[in-house]
N, C-alpha and C. Protein backbone atom coordinates (compact mmCIF):
# COMPACT_ATOMS: atom_id res chain seq x y z
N UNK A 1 6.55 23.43 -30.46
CA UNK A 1 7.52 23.67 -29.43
C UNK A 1 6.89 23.57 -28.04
N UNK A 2 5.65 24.11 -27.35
CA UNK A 2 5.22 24.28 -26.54
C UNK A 2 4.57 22.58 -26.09
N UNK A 3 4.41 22.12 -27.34
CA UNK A 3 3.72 20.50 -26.88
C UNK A 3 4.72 20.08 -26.63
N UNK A 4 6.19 19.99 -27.16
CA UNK A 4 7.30 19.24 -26.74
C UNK A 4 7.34 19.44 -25.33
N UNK A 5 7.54 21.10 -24.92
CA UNK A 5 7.93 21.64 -23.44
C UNK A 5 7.05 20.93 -22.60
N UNK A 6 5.43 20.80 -23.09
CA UNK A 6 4.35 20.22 -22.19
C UNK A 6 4.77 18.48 -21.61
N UNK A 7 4.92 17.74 -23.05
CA UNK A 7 5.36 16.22 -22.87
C UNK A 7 6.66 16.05 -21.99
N UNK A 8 7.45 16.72 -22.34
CA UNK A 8 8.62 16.90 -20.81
C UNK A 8 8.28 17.16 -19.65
N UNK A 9 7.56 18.73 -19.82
CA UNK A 9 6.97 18.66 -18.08
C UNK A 9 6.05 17.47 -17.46
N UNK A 10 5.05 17.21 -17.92
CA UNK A 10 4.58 15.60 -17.72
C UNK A 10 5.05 14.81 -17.40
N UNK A 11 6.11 14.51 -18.23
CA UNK A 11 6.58 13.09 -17.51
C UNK A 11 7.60 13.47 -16.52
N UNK A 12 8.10 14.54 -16.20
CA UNK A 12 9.33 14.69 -14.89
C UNK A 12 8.22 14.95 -13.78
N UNK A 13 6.96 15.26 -14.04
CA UNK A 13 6.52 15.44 -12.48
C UNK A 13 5.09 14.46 -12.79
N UNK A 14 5.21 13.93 -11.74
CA UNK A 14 3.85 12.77 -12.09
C UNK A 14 2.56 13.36 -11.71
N UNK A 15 1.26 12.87 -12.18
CA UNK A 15 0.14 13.30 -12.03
C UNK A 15 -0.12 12.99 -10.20
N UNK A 16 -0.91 13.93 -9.64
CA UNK A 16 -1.24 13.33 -8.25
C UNK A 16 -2.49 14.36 -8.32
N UNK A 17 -3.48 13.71 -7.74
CA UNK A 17 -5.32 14.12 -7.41
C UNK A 17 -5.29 13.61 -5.52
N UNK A 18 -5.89 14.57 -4.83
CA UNK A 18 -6.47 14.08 -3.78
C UNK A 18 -7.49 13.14 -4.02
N UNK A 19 -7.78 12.29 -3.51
CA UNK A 19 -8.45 11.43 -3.17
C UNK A 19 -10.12 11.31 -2.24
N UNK A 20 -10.16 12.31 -2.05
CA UNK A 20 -10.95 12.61 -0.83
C UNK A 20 -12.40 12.01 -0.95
N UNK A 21 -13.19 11.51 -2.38
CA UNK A 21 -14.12 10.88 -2.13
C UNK A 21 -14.22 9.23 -2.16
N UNK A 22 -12.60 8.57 -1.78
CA UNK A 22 -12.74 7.54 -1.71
C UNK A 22 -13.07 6.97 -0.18
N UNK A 23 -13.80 5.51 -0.18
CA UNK A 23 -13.56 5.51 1.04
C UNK A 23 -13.05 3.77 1.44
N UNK A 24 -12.25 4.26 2.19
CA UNK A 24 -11.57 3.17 2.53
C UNK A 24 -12.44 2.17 3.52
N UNK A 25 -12.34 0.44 2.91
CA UNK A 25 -12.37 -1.08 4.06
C UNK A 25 -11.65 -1.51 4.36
N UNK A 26 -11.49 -1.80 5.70
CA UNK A 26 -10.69 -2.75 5.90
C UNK A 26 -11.73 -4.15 6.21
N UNK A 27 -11.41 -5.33 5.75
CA UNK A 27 -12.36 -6.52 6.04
C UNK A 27 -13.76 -6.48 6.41
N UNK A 28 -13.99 -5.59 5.81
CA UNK A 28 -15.34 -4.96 6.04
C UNK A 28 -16.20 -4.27 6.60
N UNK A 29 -14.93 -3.03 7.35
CA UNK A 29 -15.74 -2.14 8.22
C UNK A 29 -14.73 -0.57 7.30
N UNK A 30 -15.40 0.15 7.42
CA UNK A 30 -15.36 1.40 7.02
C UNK A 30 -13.97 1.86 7.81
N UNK A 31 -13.06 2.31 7.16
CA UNK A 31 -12.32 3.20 8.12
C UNK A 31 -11.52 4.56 7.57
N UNK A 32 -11.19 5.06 9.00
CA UNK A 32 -10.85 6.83 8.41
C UNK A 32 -8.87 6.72 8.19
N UNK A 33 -8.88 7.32 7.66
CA UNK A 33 -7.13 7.18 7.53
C UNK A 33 -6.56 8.67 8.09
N UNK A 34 -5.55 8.87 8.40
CA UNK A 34 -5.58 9.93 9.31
C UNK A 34 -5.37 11.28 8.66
N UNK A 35 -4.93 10.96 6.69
CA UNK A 35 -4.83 11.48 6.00
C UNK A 35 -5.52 11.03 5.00
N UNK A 36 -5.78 11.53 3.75
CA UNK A 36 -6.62 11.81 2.52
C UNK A 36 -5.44 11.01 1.45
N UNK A 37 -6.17 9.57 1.07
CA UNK A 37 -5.63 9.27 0.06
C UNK A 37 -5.23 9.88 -0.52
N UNK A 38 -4.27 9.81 -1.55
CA UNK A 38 -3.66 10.59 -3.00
C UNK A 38 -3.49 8.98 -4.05
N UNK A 39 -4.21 9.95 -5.40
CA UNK A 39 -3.60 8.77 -6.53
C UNK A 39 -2.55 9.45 -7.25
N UNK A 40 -1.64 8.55 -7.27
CA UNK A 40 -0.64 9.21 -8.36
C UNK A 40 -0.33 8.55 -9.37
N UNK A 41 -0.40 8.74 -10.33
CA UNK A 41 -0.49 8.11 -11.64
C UNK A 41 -0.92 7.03 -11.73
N UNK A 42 -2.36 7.42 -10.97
CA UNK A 42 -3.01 5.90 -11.49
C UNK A 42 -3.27 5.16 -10.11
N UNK A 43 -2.29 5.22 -9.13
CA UNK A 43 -2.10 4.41 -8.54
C UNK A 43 -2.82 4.83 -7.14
N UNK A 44 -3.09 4.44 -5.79
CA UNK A 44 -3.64 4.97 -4.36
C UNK A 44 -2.37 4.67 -3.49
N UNK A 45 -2.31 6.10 -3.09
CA UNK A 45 -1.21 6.32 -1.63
C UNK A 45 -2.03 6.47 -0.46
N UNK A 46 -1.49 5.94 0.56
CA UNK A 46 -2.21 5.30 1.72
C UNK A 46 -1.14 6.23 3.09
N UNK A 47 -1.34 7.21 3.77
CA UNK A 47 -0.31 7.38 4.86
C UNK A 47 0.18 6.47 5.27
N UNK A 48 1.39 6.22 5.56
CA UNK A 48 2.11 4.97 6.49
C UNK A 48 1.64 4.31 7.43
N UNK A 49 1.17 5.24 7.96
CA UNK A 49 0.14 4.59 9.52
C UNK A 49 -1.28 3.79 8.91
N UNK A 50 -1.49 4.30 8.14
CA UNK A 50 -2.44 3.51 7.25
C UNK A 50 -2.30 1.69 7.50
N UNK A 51 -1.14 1.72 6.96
CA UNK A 51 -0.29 0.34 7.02
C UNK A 51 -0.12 -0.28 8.69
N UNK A 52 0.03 0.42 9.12
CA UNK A 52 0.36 -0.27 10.38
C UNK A 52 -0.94 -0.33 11.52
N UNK A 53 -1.74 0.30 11.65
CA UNK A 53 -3.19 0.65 11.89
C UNK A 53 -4.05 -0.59 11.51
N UNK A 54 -4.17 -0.58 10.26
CA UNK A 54 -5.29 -2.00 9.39
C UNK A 54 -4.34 -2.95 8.68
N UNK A 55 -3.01 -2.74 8.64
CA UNK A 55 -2.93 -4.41 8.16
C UNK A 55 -1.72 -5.05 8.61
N UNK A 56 -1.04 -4.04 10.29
CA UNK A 56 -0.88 -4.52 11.08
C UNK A 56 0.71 -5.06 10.79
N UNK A 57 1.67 -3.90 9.75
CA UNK A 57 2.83 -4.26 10.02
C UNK A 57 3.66 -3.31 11.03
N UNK A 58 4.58 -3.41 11.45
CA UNK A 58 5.56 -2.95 12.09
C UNK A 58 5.84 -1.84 11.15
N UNK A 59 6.24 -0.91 11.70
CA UNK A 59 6.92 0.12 10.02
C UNK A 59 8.40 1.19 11.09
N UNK A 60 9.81 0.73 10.61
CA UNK A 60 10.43 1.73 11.17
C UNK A 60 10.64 3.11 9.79
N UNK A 61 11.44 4.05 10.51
CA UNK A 61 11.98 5.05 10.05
C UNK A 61 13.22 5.54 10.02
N UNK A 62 13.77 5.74 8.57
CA UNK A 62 15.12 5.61 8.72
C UNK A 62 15.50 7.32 8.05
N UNK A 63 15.50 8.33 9.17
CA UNK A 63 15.41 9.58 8.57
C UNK A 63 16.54 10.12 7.56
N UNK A 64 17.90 9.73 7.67
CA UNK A 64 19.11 9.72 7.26
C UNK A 64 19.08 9.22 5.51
N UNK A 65 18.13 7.90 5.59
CA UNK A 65 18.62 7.46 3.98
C UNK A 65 17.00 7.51 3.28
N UNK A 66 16.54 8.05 4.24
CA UNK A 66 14.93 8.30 3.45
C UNK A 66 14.21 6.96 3.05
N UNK A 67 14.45 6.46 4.01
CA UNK A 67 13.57 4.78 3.81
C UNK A 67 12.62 4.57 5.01
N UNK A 68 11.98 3.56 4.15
CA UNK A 68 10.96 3.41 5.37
C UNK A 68 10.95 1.54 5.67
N UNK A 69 11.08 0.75 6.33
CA UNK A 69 10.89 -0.52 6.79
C UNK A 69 9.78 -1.03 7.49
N UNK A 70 9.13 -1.39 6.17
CA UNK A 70 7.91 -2.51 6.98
C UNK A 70 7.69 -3.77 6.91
N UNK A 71 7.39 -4.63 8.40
CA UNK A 71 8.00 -5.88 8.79
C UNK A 71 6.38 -6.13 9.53
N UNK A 72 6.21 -7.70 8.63
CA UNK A 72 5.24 -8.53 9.33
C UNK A 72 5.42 -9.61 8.83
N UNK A 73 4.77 -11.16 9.62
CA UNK A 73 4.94 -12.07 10.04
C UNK A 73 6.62 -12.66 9.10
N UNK A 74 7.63 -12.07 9.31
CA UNK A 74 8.70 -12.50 9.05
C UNK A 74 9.01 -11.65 7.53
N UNK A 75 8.43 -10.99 7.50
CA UNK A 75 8.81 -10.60 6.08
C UNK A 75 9.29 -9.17 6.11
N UNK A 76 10.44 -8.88 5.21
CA UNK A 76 10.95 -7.13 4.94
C UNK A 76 10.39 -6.61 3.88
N UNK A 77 9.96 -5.83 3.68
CA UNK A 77 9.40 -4.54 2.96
C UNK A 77 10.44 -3.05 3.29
N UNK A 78 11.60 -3.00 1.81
CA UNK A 78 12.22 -1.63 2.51
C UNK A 78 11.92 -0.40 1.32
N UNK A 79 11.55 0.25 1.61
CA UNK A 79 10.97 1.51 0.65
C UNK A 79 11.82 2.70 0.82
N UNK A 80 12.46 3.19 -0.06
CA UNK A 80 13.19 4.48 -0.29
C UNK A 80 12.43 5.42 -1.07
N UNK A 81 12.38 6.94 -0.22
CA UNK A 81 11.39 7.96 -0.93
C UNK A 81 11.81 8.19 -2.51
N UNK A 82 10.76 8.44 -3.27
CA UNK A 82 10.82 8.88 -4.28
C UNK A 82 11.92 7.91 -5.37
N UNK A 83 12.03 6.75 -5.28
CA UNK A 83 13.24 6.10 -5.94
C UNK A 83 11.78 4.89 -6.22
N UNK A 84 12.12 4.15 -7.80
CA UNK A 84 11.04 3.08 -8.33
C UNK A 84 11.61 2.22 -7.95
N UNK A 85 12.24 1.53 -7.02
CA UNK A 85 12.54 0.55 -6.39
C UNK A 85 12.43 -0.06 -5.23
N UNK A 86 12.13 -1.39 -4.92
CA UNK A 86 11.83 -1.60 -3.11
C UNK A 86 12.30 -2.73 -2.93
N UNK A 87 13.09 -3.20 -1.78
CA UNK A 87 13.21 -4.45 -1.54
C UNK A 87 12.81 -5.24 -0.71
N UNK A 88 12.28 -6.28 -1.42
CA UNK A 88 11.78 -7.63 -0.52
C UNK A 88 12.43 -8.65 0.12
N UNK A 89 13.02 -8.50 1.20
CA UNK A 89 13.38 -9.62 1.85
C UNK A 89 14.62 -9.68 1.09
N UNK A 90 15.36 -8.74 0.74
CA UNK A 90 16.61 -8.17 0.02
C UNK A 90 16.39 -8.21 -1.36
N UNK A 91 15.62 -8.64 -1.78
CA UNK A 91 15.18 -8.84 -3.38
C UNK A 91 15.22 -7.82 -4.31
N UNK A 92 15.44 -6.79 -4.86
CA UNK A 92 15.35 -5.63 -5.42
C UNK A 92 13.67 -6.17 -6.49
N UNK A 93 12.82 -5.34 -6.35
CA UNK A 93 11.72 -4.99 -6.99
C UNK A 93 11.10 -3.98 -7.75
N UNK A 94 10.49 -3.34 -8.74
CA UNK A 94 10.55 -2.69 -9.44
C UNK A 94 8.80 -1.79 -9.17
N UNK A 95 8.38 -0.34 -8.80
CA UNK A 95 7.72 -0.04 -8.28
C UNK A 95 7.05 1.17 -9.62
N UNK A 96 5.65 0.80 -9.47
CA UNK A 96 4.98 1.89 -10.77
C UNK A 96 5.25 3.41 -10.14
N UNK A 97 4.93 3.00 -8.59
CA UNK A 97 4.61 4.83 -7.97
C UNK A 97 5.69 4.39 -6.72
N UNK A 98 6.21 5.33 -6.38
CA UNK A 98 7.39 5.70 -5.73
C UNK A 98 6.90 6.20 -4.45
N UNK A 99 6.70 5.61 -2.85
CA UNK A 99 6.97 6.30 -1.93
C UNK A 99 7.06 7.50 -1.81
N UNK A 100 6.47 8.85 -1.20
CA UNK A 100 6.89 9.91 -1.26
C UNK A 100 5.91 10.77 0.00
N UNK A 101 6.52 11.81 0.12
CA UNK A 101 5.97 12.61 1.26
C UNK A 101 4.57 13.97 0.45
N UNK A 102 4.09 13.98 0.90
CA UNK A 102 2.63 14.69 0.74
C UNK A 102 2.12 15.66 1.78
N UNK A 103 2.12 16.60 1.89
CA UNK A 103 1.54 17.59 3.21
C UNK A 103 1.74 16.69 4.48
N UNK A 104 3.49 16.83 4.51
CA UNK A 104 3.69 16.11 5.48
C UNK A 104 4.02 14.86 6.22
N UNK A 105 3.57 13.63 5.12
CA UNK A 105 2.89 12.70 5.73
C UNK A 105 3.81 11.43 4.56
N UNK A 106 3.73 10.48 4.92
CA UNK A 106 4.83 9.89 4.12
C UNK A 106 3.59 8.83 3.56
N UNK A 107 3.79 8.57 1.89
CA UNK A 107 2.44 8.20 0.91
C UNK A 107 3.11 6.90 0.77
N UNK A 108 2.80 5.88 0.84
CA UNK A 108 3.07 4.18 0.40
C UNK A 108 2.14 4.07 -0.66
N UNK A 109 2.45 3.38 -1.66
CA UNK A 109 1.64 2.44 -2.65
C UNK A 109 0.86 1.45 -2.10
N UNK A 110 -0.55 1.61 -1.85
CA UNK A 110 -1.75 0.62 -0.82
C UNK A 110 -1.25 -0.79 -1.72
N UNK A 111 -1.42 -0.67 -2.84
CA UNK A 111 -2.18 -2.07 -3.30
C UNK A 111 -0.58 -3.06 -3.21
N UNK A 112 -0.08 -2.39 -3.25
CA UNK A 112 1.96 -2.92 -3.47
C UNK A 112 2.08 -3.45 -2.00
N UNK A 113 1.99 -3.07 -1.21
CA UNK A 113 2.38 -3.17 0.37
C UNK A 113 1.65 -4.13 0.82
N UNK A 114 -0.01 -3.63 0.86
CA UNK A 114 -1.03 -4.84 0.95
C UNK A 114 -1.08 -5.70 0.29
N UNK A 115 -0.56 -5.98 -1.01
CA UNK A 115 -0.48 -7.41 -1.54
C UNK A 115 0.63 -8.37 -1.19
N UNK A 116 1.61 -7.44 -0.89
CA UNK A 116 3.00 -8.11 -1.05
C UNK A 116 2.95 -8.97 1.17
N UNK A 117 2.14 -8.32 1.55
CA UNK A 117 1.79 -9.08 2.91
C UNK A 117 0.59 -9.94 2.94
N UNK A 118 -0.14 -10.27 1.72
CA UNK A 118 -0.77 -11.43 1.55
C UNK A 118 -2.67 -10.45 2.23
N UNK A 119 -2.41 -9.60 1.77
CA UNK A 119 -4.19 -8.67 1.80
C UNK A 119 -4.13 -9.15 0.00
N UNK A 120 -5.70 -8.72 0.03
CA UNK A 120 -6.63 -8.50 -1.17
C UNK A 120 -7.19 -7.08 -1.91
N UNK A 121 -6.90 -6.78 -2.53
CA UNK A 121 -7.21 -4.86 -2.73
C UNK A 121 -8.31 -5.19 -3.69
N UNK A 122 -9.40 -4.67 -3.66
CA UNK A 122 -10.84 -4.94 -4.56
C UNK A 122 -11.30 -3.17 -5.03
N UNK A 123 -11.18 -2.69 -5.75
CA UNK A 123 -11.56 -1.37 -5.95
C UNK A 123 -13.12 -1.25 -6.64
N UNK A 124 -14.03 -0.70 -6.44
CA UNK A 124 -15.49 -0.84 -6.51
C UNK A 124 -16.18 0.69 -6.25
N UNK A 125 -17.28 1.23 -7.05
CA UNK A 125 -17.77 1.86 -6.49
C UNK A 125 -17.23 3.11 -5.75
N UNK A 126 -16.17 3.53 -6.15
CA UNK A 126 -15.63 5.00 -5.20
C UNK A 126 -14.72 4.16 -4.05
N UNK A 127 -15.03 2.98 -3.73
CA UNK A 127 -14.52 2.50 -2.48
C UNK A 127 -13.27 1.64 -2.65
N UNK A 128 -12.40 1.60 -1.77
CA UNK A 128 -11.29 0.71 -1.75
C UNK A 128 -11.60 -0.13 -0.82
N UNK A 129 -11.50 -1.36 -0.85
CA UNK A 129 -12.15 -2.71 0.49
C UNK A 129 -10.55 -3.55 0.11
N UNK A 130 -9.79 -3.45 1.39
CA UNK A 130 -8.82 -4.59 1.80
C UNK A 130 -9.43 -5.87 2.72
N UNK A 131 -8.50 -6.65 2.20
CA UNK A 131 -8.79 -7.80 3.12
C UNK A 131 -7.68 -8.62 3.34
N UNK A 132 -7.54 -8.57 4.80
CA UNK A 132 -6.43 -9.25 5.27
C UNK A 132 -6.61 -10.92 5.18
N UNK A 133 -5.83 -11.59 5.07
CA UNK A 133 -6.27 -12.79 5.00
C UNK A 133 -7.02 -13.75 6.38
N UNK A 134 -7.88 -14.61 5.71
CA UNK A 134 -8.39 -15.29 6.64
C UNK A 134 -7.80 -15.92 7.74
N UNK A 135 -7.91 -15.98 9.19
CA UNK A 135 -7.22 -16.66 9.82
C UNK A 135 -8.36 -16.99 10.84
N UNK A 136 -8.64 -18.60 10.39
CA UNK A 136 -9.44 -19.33 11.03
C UNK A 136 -9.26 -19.77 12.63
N UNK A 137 -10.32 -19.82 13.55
CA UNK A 137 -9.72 -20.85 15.16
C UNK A 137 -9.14 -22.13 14.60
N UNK A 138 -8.28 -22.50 15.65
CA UNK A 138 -7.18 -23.94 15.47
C UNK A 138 -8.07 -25.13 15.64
N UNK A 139 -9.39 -25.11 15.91
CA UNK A 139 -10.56 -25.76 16.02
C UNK A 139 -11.07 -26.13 14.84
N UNK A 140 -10.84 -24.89 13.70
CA UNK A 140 -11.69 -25.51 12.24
C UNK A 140 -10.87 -26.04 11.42
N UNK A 141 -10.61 -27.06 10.77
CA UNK A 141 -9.97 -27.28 9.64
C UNK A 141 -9.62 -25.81 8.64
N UNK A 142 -8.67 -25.83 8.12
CA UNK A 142 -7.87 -25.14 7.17
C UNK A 142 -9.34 -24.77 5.62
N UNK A 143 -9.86 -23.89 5.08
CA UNK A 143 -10.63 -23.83 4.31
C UNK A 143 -9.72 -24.42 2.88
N UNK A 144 -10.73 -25.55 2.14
CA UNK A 144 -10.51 -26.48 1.13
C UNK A 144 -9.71 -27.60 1.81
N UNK A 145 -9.97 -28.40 3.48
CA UNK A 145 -9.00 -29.34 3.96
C UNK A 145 -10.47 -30.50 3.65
N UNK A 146 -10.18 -31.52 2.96
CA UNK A 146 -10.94 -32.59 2.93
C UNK A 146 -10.73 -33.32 4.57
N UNK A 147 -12.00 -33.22 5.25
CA UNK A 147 -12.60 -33.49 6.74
C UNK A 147 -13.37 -35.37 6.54
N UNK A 148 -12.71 -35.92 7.19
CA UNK A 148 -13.37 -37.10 7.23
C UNK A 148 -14.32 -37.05 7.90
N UNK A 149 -15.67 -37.24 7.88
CA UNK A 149 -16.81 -36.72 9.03
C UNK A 149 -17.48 -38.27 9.32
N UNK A 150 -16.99 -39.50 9.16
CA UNK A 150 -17.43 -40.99 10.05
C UNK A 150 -16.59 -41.50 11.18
């Protein structure tokens, strides 16, 4: 009886650990987040500002329907708290860890957000290292552009 009660409580409230000995890259410099990762089931929550700080989207706030909107180079990202769903560019998408608020502070799914804007998430060593994508001077050829050099 008590293992049944246990396997119910489990799955209605998800696992969440502070985070505190990870440490976050961005493209290869160390940085502080203004809050303390959280994993939740598995997964790394990143404060919002996180997002807009190092990988440089727009993010509004929609206090009324509990969403959050983040917008870069033409693209929508709309996140509703605590709901496994997000939409892309109106697309409905299907989410492992759910948006949600934490001492305060409103938790995004890092690797979901940063991938879906064209970053790299590499997990290693205690450390999380993003990488925004390359963006070369208008001077170098495009990396893999066959260069006629005669």
């Amino acid at each position: 009886m008590f293992l049944i009660f246990g396997i119910i409580v489990s799955a209605a409230f998800p696992s969440k650990a502070l985070a505190n000995n990870l440490n976050l890259y961005v493209d290869g410099e160390k940085v502080e987040a203004d809050a303390s990762p959280i994993i939740v089931d598995g997964r790394t929550m990143v404060p919002v500002s996180f997002m807009t700080e190092h990988l440089g989207c727009t993010v509004s706030w929609d206090t009324k329907n509990k969403q959050i909107l983040f917008e870069k180079d033409g693209k929508d990202v709309l996140l509703t708290l605590d709901t496994g769903t997000a939409l892309i560019d109106g697309s409905e998408v299907f989410l492992d860890t759910p948006a949600t608020i934490e001492n305060y502070r409103v938790m995004a799914p890092l690797r979901f957000i940063a991938e879906t804007f064209g970053a790299n998430i590499i997990f290693k060593n205690g450390e999380i290292h993003v990488y925004n994508r390359v963006i070369l001077p208008a001077t170098q050829p495009p990396l893999g552009a066959i260069v006629n050099m005669s």
